[in-house]
C-alpha atoms as a PDB file:
ATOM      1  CA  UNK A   1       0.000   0.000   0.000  1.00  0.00           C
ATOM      2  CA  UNK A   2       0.959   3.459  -0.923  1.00  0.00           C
ATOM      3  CA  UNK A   3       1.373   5.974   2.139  1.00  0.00           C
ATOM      4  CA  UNK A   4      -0.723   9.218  -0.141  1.00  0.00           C
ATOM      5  CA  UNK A   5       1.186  11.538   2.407  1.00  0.00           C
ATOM      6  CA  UNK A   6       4.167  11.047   0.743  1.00  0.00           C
ATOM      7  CA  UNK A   7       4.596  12.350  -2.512  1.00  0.00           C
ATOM      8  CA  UNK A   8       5.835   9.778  -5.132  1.00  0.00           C
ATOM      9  CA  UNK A   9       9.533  10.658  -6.969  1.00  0.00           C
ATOM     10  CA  UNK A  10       7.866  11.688 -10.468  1.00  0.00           C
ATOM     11  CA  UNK A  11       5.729  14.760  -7.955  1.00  0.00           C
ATOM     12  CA  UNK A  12       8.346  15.528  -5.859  1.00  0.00           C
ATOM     13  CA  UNK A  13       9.792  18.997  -6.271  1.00  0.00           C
ATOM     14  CA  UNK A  14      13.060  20.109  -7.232  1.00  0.00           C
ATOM     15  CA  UNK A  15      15.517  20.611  -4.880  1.00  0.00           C
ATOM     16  CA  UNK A  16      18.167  23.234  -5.254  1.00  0.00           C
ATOM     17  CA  UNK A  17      21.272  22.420  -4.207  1.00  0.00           C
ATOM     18  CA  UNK A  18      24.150  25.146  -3.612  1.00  0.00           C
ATOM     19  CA  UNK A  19      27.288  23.393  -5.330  1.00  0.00           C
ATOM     20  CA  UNK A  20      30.318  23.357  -3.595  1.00  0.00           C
ATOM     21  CA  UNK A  21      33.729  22.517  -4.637  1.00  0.00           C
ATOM     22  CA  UNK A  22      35.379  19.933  -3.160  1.00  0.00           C
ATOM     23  CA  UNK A  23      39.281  18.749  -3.106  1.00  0.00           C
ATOM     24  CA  UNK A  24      39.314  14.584  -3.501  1.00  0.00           C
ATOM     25  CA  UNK A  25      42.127  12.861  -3.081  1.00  0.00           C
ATOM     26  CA  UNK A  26      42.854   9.969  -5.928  1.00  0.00           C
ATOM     27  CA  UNK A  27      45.294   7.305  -6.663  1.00  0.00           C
ATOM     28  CA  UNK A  28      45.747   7.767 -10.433  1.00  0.00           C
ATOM     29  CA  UNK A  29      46.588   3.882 -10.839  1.00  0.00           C
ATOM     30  CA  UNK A  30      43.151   3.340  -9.365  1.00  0.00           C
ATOM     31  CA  UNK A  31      40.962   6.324 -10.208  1.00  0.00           C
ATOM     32  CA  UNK A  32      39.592   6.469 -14.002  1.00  0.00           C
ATOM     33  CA  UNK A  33      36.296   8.819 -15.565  1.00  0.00           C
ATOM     34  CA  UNK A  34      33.978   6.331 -16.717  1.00  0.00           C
ATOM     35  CA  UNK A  35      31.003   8.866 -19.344  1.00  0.00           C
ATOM     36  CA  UNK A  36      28.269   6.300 -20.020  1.00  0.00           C
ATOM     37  CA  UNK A  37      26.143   6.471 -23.322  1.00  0.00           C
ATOM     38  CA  UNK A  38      26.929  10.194 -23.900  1.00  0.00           C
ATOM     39  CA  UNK A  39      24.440  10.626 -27.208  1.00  0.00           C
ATOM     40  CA  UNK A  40      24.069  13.733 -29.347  1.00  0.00           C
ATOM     41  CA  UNK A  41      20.671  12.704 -29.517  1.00  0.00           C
ATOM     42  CA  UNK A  42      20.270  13.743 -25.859  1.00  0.00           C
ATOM     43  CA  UNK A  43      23.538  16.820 -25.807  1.00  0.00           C
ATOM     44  CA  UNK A  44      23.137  18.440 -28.885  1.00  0.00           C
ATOM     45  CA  UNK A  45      20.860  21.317 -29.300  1.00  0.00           C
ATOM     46  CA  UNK A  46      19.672  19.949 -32.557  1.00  0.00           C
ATOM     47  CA  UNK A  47      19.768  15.751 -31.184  1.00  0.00           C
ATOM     48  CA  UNK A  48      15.791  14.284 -31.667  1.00  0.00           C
ATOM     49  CA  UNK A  49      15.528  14.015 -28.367  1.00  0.00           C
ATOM     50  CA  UNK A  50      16.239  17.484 -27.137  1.00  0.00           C
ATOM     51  CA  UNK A  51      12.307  18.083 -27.126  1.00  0.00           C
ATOM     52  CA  UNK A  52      12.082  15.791 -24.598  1.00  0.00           C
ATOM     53  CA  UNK A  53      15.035  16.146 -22.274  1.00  0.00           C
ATOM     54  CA  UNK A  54      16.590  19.563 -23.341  1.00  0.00           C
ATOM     55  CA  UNK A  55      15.413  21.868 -20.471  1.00  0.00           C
ATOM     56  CA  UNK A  56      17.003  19.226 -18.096  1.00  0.00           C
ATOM     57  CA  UNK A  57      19.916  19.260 -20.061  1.00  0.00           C
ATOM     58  CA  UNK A  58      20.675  23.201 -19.640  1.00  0.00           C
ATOM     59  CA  UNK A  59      19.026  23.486 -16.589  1.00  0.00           C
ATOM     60  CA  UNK A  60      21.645  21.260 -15.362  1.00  0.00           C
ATOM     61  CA  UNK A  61      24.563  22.139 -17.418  1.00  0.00           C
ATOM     62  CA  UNK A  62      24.735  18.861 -18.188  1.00  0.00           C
ATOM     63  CA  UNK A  63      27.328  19.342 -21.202  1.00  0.00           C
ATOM     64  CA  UNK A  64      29.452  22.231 -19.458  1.00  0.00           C
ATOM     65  CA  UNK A  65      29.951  19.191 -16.185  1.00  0.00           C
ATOM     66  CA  UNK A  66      30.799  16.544 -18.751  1.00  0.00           C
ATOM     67  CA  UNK A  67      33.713  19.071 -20.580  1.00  0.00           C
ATOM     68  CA  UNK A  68      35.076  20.033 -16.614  1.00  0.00           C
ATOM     69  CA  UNK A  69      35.112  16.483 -15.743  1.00  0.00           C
ATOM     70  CA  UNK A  70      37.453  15.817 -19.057  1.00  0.00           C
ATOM     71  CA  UNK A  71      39.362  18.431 -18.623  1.00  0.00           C
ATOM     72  CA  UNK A  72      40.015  18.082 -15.000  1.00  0.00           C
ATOM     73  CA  UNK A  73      40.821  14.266 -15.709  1.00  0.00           C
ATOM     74  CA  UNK A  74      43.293  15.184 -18.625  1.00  0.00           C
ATOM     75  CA  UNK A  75      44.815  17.703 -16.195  1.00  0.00           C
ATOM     76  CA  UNK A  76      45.252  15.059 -13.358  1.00  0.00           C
ATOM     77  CA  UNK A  77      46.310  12.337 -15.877  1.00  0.00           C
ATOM     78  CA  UNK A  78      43.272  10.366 -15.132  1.00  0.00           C
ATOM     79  CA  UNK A  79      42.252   7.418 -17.304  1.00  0.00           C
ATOM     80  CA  UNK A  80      38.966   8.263 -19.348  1.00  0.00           C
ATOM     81  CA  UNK A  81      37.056   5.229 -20.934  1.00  0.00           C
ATOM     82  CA  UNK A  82      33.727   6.381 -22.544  1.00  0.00           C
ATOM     83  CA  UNK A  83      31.135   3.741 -23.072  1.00  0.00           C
ATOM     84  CA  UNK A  84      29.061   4.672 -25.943  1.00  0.00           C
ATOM     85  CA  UNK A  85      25.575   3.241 -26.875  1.00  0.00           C
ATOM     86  CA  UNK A  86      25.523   0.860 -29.513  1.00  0.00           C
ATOM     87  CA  UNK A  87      22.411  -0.595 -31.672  1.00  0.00           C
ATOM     88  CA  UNK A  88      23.402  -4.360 -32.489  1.00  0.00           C
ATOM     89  CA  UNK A  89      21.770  -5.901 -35.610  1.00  0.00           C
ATOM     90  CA  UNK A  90      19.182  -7.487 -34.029  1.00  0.00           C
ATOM     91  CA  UNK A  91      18.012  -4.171 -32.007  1.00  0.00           C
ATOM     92  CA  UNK A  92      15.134  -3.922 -34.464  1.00  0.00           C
ATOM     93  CA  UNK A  93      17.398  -1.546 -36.720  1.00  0.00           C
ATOM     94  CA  UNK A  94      18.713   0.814 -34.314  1.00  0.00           C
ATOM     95  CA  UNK A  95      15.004   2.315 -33.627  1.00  0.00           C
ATOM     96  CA  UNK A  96      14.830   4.025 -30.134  1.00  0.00           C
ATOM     97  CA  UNK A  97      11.610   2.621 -29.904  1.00  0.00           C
ATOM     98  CA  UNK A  98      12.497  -0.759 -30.616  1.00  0.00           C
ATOM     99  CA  UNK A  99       9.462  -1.385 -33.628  1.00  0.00           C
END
């Protein structure tokens, strides 16, 4: 059962957070930047998804975080391994929507 006093995730409010910078320590031979599925689709003003997730995107400076976490790992001589998102032959032709 579902307590109704609580709101559910997809009702809850924003939060605003005040971002603070922060000093980590890191063992370069065991520290590496790991960008998951990073998709124009999703980054790029003109991707064909931008309708649907674009004001999140520049609300949250999504691209600007992504380009200060490279360059912060090229200046620290992190590792960077970016995993992109790949459509196999049998993914019903690379469709988003899988039809």
């Amino acid at each position: 059962m579902v307590d109704s006093t609580i709101s559910p995730w997809w009702t809850a409010q924003r939060v605003q957070l005040k971002p603070r910078r922060r000093v980590i320590d890191t063992n370069r031979n065991a520290t590496a930047l790991v960008i998951t599925d990073p998709q124009n689709d999703f980054l790029s003003p003109s991707g064909v998804t931008r309708g649907l997730v674009g004001e999140s995107v520049q609300e949250n400076r999504t691209v600007e975080h992504i380009e200060a976490l490279l360059k912060a790992a090229k200046q620290s001589g992190c590792e960077v391994f970016v995993s992109p998102h790949y459509y196999y032959p049998t993914d019903c032709g690379g469709s988003a929507s899988g039809h």
